[in-house]
PDB file of N, CA and C in Angstrom:
ATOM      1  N   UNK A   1    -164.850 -33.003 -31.679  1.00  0.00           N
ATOM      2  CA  UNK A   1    -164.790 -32.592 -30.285  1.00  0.00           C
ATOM      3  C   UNK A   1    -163.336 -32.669 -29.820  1.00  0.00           C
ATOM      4  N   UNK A   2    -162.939 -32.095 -29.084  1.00  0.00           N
ATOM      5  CA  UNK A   2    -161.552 -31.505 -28.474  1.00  0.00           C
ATOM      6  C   UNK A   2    -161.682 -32.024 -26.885  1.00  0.00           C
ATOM      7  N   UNK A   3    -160.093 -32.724 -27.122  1.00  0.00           N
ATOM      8  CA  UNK A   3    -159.991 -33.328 -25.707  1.00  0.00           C
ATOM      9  C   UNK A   3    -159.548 -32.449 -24.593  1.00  0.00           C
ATOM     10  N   UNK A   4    -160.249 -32.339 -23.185  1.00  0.00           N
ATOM     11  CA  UNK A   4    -160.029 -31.664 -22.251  1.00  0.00           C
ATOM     12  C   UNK A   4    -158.979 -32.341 -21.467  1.00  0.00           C
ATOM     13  N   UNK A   5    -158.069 -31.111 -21.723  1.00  0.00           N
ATOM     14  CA  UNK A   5    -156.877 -31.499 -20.636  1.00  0.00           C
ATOM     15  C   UNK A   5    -156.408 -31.216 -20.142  1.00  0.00           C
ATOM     16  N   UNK A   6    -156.498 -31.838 -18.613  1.00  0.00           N
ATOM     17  CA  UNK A   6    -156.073 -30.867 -17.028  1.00  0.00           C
ATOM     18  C   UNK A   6    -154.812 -31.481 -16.435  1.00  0.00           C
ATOM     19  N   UNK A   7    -154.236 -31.054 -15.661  1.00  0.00           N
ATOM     20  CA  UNK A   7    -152.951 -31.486 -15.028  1.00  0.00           C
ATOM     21  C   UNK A   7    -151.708 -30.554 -14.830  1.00  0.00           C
ATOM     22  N   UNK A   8    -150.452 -31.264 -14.704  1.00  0.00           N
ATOM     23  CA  UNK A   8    -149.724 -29.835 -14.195  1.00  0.00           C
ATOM     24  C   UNK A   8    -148.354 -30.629 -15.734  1.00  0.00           C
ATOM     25  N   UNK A   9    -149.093 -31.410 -16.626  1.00  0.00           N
ATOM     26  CA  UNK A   9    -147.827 -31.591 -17.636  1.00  0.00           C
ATOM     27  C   UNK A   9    -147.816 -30.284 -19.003  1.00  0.00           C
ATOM     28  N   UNK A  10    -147.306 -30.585 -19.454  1.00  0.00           N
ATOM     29  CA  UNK A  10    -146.535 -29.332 -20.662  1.00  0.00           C
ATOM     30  C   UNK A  10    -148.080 -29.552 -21.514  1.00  0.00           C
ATOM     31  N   UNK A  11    -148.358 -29.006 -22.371  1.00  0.00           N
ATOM     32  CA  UNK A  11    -148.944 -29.005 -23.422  1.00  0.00           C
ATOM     33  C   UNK A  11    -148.535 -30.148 -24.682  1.00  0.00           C
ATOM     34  N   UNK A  12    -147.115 -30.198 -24.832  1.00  0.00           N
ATOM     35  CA  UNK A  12    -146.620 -31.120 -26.338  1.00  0.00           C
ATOM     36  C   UNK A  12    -146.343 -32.450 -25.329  1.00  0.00           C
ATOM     37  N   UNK A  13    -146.069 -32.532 -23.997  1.00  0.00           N
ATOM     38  CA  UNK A  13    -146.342 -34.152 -23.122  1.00  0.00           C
ATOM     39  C   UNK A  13    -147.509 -34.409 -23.166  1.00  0.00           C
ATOM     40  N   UNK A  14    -148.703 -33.300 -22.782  1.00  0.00           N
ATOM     41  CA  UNK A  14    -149.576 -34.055 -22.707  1.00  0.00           C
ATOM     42  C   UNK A  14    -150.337 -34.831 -23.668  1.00  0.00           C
ATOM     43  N   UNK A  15    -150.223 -33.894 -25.427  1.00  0.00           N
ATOM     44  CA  UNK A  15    -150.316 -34.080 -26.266  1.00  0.00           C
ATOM     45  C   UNK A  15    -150.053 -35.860 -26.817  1.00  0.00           C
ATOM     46  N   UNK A  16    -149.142 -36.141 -26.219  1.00  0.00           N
ATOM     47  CA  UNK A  16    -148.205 -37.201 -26.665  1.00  0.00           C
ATOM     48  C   UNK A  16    -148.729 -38.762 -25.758  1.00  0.00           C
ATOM     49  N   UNK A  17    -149.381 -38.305 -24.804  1.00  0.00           N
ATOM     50  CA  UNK A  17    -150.113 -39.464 -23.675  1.00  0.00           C
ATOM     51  C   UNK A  17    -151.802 -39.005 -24.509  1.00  0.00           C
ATOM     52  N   UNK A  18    -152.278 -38.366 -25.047  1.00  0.00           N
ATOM     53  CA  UNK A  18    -153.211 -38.525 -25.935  1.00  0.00           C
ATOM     54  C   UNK A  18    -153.290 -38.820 -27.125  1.00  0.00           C
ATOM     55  N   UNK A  19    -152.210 -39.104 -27.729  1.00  0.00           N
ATOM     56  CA  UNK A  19    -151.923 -39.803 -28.859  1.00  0.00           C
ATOM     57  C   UNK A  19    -151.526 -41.351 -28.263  1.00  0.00           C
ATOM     58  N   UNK A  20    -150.975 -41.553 -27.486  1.00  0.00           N
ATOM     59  CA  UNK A  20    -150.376 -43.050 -27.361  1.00  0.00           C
ATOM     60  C   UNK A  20    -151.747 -43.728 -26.561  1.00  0.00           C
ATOM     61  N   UNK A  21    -153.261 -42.905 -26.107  1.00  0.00           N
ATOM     62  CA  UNK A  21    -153.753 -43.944 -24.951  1.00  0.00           C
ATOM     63  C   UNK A  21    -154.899 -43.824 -26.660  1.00  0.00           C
ATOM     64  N   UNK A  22    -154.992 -42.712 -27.419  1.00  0.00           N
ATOM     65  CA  UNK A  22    -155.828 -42.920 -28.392  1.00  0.00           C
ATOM     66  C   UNK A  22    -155.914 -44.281 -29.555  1.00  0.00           C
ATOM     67  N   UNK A  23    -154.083 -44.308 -29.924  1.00  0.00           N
ATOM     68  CA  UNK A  23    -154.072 -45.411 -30.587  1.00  0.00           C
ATOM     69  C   UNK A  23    -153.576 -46.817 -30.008  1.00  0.00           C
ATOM     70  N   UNK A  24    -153.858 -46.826 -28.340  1.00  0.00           N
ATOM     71  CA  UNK A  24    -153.672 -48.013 -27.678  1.00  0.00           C
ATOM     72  C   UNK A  24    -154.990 -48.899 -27.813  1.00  0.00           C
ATOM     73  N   UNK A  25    -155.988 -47.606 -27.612  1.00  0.00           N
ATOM     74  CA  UNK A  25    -157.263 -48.055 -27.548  1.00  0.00           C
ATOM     75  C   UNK A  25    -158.298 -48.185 -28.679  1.00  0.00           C
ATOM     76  N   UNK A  26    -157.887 -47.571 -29.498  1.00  0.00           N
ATOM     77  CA  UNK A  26    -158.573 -47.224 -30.874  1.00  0.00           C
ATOM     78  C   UNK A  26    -159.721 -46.293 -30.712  1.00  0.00           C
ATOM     79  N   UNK A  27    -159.983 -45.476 -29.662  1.00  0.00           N
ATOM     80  CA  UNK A  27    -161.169 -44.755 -29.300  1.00  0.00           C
ATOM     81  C   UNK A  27    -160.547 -43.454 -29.109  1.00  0.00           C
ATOM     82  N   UNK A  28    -161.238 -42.649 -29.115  1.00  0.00           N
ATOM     83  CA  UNK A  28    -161.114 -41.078 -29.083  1.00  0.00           C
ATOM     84  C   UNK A  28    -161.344 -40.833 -27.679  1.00  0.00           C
ATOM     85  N   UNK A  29    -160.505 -39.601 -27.140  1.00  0.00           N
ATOM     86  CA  UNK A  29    -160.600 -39.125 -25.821  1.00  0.00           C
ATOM     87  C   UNK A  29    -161.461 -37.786 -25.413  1.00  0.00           C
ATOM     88  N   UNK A  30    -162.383 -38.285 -24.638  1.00  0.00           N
ATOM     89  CA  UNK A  30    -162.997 -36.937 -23.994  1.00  0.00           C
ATOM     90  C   UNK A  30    -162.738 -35.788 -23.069  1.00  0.00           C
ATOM     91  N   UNK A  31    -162.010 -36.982 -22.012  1.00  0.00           N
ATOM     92  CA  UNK A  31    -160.909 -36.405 -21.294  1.00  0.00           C
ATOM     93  C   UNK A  31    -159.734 -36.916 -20.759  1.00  0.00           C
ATOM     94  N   UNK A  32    -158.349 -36.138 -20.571  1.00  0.00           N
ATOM     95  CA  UNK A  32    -157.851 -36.345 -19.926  1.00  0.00           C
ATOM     96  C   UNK A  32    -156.873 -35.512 -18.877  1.00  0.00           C
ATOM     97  N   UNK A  33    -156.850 -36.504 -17.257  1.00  0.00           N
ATOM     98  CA  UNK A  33    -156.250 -35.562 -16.526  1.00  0.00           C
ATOM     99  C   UNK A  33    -154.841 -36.228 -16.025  1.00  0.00           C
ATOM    100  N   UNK A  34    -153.604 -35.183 -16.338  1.00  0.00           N
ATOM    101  CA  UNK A  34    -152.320 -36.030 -16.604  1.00  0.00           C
ATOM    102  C   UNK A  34    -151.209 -34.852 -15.133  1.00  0.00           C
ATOM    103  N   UNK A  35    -151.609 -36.106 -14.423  1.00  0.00           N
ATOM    104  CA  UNK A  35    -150.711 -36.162 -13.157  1.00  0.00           C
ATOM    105  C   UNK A  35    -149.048 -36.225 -12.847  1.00  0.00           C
ATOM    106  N   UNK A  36    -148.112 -35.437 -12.879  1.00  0.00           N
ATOM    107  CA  UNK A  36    -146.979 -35.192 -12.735  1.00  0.00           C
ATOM    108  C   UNK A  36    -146.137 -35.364 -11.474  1.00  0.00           C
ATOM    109  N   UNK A  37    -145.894 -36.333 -10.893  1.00  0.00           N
ATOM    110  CA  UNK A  37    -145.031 -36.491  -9.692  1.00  0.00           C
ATOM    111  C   UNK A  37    -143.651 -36.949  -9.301  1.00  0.00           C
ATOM    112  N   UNK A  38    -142.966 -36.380 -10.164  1.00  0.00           N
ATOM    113  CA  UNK A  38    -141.504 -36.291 -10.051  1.00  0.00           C
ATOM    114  C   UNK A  38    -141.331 -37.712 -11.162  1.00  0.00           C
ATOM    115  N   UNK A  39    -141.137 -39.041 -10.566  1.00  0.00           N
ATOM    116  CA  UNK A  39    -141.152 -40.242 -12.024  1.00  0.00           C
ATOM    117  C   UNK A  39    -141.893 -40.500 -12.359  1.00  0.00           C
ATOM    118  N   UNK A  40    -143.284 -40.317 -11.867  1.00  0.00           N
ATOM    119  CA  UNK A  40    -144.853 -41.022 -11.478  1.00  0.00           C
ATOM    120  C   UNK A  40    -145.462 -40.608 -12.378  1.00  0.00           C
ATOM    121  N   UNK A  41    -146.238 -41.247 -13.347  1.00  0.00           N
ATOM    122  CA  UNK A  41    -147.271 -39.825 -13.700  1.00  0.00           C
ATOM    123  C   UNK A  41    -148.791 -40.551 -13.846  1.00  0.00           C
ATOM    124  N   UNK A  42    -149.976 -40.287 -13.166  1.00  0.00           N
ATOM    125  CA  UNK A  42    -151.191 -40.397 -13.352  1.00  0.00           C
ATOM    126  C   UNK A  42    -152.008 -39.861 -14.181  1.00  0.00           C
ATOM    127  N   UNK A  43    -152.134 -41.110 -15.197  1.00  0.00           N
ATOM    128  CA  UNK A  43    -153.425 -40.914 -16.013  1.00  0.00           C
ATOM    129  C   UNK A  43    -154.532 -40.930 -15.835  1.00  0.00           C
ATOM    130  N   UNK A  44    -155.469 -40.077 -15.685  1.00  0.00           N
ATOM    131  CA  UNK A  44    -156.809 -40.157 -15.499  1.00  0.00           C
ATOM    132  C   UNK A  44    -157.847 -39.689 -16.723  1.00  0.00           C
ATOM    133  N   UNK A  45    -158.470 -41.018 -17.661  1.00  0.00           N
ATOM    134  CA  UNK A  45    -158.969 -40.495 -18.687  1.00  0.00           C
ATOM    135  C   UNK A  45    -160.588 -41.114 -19.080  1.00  0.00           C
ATOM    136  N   UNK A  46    -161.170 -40.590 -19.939  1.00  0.00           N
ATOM    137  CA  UNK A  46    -162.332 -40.834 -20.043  1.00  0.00           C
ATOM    138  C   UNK A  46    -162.329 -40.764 -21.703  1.00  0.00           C
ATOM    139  N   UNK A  47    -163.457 -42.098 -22.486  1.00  0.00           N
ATOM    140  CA  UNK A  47    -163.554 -42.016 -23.883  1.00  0.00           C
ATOM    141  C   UNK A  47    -164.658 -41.220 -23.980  1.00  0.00           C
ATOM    142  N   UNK A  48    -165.064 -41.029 -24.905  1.00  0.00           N
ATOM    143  CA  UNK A  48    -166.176 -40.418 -25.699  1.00  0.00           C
ATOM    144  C   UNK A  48    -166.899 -41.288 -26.121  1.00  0.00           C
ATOM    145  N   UNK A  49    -168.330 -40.827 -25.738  1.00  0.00           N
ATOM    146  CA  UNK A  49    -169.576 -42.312 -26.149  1.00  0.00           C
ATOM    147  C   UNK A  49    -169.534 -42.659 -27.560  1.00  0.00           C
ATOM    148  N   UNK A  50    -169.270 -43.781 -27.492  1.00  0.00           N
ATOM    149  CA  UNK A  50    -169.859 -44.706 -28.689  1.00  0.00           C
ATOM    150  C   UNK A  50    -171.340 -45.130 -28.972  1.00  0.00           C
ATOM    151  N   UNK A  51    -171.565 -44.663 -30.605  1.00  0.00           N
ATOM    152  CA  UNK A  51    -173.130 -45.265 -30.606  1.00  0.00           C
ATOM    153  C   UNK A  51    -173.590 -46.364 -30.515  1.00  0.00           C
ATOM    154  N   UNK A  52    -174.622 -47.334 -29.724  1.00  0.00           N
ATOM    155  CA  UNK A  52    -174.955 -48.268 -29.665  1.00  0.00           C
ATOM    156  C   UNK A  52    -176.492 -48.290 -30.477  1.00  0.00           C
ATOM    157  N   UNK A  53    -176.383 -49.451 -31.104  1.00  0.00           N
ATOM    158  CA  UNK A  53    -178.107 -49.811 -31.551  1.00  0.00           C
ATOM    159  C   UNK A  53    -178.234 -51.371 -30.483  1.00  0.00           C
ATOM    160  N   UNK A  54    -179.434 -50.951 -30.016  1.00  0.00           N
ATOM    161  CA  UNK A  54    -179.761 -52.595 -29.109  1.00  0.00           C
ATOM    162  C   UNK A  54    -180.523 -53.272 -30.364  1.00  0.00           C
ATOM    163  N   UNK A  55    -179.702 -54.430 -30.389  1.00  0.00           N
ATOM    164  CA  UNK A  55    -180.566 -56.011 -30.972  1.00  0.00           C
ATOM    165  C   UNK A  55    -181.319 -56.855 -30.177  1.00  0.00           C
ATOM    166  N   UNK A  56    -182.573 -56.803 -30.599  1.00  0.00           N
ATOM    167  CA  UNK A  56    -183.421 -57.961 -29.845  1.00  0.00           C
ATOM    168  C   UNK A  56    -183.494 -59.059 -31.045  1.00  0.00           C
ATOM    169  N   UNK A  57    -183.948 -60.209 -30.232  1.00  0.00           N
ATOM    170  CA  UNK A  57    -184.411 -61.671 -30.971  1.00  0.00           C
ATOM    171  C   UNK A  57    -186.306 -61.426 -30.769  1.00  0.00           C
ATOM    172  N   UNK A  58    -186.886 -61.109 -31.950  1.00  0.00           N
ATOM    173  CA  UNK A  58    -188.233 -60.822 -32.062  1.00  0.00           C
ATOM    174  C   UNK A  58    -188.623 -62.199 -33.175  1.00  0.00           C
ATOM    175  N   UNK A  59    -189.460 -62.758 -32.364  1.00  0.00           N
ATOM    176  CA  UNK A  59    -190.156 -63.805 -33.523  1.00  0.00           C
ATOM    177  C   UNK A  59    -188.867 -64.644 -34.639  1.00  0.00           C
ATOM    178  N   UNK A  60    -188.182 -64.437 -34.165  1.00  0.00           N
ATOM    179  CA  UNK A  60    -186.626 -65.715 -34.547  1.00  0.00           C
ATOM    180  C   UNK A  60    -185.937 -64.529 -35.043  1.00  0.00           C
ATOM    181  N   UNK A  61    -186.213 -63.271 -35.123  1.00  0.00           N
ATOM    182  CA  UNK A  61    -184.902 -62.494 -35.761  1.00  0.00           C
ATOM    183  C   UNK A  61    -184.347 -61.536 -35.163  1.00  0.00           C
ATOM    184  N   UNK A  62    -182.587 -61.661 -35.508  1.00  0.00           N
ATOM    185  CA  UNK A  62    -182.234 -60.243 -34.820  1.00  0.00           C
ATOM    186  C   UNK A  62    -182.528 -58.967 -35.134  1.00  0.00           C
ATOM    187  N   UNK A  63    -183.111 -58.165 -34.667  1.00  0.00           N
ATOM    188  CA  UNK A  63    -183.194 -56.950 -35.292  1.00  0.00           C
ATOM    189  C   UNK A  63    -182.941 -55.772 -34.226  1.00  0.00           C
ATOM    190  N   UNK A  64    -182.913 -54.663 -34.760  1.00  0.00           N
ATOM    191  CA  UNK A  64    -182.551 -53.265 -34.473  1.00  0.00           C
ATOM    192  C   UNK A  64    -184.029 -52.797 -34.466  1.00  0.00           C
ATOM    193  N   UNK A  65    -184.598 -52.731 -35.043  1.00  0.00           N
ATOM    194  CA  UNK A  65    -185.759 -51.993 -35.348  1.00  0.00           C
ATOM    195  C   UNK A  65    -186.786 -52.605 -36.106  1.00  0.00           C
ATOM    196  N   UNK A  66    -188.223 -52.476 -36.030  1.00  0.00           N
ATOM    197  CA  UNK A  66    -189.050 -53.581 -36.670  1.00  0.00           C
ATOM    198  C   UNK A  66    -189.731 -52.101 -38.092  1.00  0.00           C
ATOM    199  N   UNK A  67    -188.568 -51.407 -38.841  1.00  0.00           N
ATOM    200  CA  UNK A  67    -189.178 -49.787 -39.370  1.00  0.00           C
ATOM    201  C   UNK A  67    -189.374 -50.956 -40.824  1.00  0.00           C
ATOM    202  N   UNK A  68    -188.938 -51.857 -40.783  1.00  0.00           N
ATOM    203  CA  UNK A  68    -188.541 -52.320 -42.550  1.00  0.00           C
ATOM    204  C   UNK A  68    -189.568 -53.629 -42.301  1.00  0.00           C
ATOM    205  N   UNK A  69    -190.670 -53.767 -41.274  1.00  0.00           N
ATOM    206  CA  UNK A  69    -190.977 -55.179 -41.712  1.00  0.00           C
ATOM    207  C   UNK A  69    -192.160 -54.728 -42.407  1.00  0.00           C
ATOM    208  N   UNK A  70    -192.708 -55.866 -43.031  1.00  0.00           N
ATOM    209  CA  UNK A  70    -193.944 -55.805 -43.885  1.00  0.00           C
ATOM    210  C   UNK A  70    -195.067 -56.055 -42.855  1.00  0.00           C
ATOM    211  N   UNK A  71    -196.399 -56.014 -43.270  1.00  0.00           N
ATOM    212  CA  UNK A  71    -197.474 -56.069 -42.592  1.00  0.00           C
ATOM    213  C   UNK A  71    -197.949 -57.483 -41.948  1.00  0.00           C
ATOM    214  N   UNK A  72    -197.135 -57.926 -42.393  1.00  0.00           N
ATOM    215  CA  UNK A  72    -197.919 -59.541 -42.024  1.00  0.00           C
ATOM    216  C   UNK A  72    -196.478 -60.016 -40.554  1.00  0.00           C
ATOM    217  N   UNK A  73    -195.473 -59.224 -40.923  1.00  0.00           N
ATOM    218  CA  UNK A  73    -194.176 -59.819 -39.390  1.00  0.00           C
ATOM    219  C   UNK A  73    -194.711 -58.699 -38.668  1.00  0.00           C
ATOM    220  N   UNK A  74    -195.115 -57.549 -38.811  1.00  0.00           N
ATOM    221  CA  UNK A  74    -195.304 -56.314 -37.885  1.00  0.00           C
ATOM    222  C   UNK A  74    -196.653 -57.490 -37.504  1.00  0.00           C
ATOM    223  N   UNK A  75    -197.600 -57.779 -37.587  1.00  0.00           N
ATOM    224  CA  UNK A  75    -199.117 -58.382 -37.104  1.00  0.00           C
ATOM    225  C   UNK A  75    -198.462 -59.635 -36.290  1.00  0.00           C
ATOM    226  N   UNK A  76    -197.472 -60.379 -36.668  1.00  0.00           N
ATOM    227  CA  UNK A  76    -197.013 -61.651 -36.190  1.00  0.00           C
ATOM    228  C   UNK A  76    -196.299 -60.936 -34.707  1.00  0.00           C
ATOM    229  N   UNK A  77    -195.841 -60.033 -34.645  1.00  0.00           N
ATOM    230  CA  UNK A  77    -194.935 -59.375 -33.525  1.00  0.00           C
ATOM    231  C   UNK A  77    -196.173 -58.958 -32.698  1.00  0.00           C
ATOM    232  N   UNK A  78    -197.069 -58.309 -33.419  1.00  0.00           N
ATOM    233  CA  UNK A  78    -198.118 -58.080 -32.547  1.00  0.00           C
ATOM    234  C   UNK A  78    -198.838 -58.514 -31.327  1.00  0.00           C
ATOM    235  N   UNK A  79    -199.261 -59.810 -32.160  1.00  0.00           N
ATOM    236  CA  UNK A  79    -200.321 -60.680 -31.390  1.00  0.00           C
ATOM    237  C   UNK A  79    -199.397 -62.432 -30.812  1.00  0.00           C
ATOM    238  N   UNK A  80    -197.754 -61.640 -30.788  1.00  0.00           N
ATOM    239  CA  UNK A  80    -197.156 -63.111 -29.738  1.00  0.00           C
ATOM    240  C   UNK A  80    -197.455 -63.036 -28.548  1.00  0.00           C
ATOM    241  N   UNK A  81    -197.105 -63.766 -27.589  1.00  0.00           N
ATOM    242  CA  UNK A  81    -196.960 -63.830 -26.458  1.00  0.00           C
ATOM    243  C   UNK A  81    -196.005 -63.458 -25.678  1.00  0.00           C
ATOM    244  N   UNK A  82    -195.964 -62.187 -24.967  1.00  0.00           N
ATOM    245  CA  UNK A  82    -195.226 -61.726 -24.197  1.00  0.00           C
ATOM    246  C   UNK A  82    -194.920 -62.157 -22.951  1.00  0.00           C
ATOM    247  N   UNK A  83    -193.753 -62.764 -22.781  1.00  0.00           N
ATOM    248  CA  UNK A  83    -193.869 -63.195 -21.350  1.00  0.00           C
ATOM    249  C   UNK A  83    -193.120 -62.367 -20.175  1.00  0.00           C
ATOM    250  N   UNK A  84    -193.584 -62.073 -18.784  1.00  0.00           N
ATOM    251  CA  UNK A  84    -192.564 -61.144 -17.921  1.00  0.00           C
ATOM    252  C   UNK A  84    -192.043 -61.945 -16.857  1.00  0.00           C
ATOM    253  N   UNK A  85    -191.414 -61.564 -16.230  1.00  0.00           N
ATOM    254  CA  UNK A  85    -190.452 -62.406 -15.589  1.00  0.00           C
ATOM    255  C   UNK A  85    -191.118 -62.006 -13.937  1.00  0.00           C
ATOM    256  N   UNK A  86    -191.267 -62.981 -12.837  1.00  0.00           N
ATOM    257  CA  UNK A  86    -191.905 -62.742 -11.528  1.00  0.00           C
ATOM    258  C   UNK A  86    -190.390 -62.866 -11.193  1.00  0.00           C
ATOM    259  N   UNK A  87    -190.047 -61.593 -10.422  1.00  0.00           N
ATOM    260  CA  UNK A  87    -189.179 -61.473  -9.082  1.00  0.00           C
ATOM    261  C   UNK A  87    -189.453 -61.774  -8.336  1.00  0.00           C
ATOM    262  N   UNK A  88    -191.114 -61.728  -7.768  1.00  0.00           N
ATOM    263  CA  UNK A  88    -190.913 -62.885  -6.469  1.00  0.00           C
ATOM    264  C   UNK A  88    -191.248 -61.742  -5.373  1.00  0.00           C
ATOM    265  N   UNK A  89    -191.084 -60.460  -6.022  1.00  0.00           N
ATOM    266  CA  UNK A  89    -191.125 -58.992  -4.913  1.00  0.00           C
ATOM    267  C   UNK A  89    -192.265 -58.967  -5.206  1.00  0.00           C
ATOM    268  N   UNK A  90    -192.871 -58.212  -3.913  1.00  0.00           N
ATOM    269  CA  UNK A  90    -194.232 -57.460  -3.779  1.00  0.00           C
ATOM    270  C   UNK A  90    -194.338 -56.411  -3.669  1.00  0.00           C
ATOM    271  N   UNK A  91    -195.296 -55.612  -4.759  1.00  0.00           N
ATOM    272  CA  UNK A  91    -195.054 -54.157  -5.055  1.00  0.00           C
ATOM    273  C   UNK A  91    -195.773 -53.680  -3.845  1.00  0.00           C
ATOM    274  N   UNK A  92    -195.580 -52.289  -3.022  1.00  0.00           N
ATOM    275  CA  UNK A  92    -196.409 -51.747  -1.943  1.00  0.00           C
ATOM    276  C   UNK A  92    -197.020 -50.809  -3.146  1.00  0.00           C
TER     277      UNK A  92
END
């Protein structure tokens, strides 16, 4: 994917503030908008999503996904006890 870039700087400047905020940050840019005001210049930028996997603690383990357990932790996950949390609010 190709970084979008708006502003009133050159093409090979702007180039050059997307190379220096890329390897400041170690993340890739989605966008950026590069502000020119005589000494000033405003960066306005945005990364590109990173994939997340959520880890839960299920029955003592961390996991991502329950795709690899055997039949007897999938039955143990089953039949625990779920507990929910009272806010204390009353639903109308």
């Amino acid at each position: 994917m190709n970084t979008i870039i708006t502003g009133n700087a050159d093409a090979k400047e702007a180039a050059l503030y997307v190379d220096y905020i890329e390897n400041k940050y170690n993340r890739k840019l989605k966008s950026l908008d590069v502000k020119i005001d005589g000494e000033y210049v405003d960066l306005d930028y945005k990364f590109q999503a990173e994939p997340f996997e959520r880890i839960r603690r299920i029955t003592g383990y961390l996991v991502g996904t329950m795709d690899k357990w055997n039949d007897g932790k999938t039955a143990e996950e089953r039949d625990r006890v779920k507990h929910s949390i009272d806010t204390g609010l009353e639903v109308l």
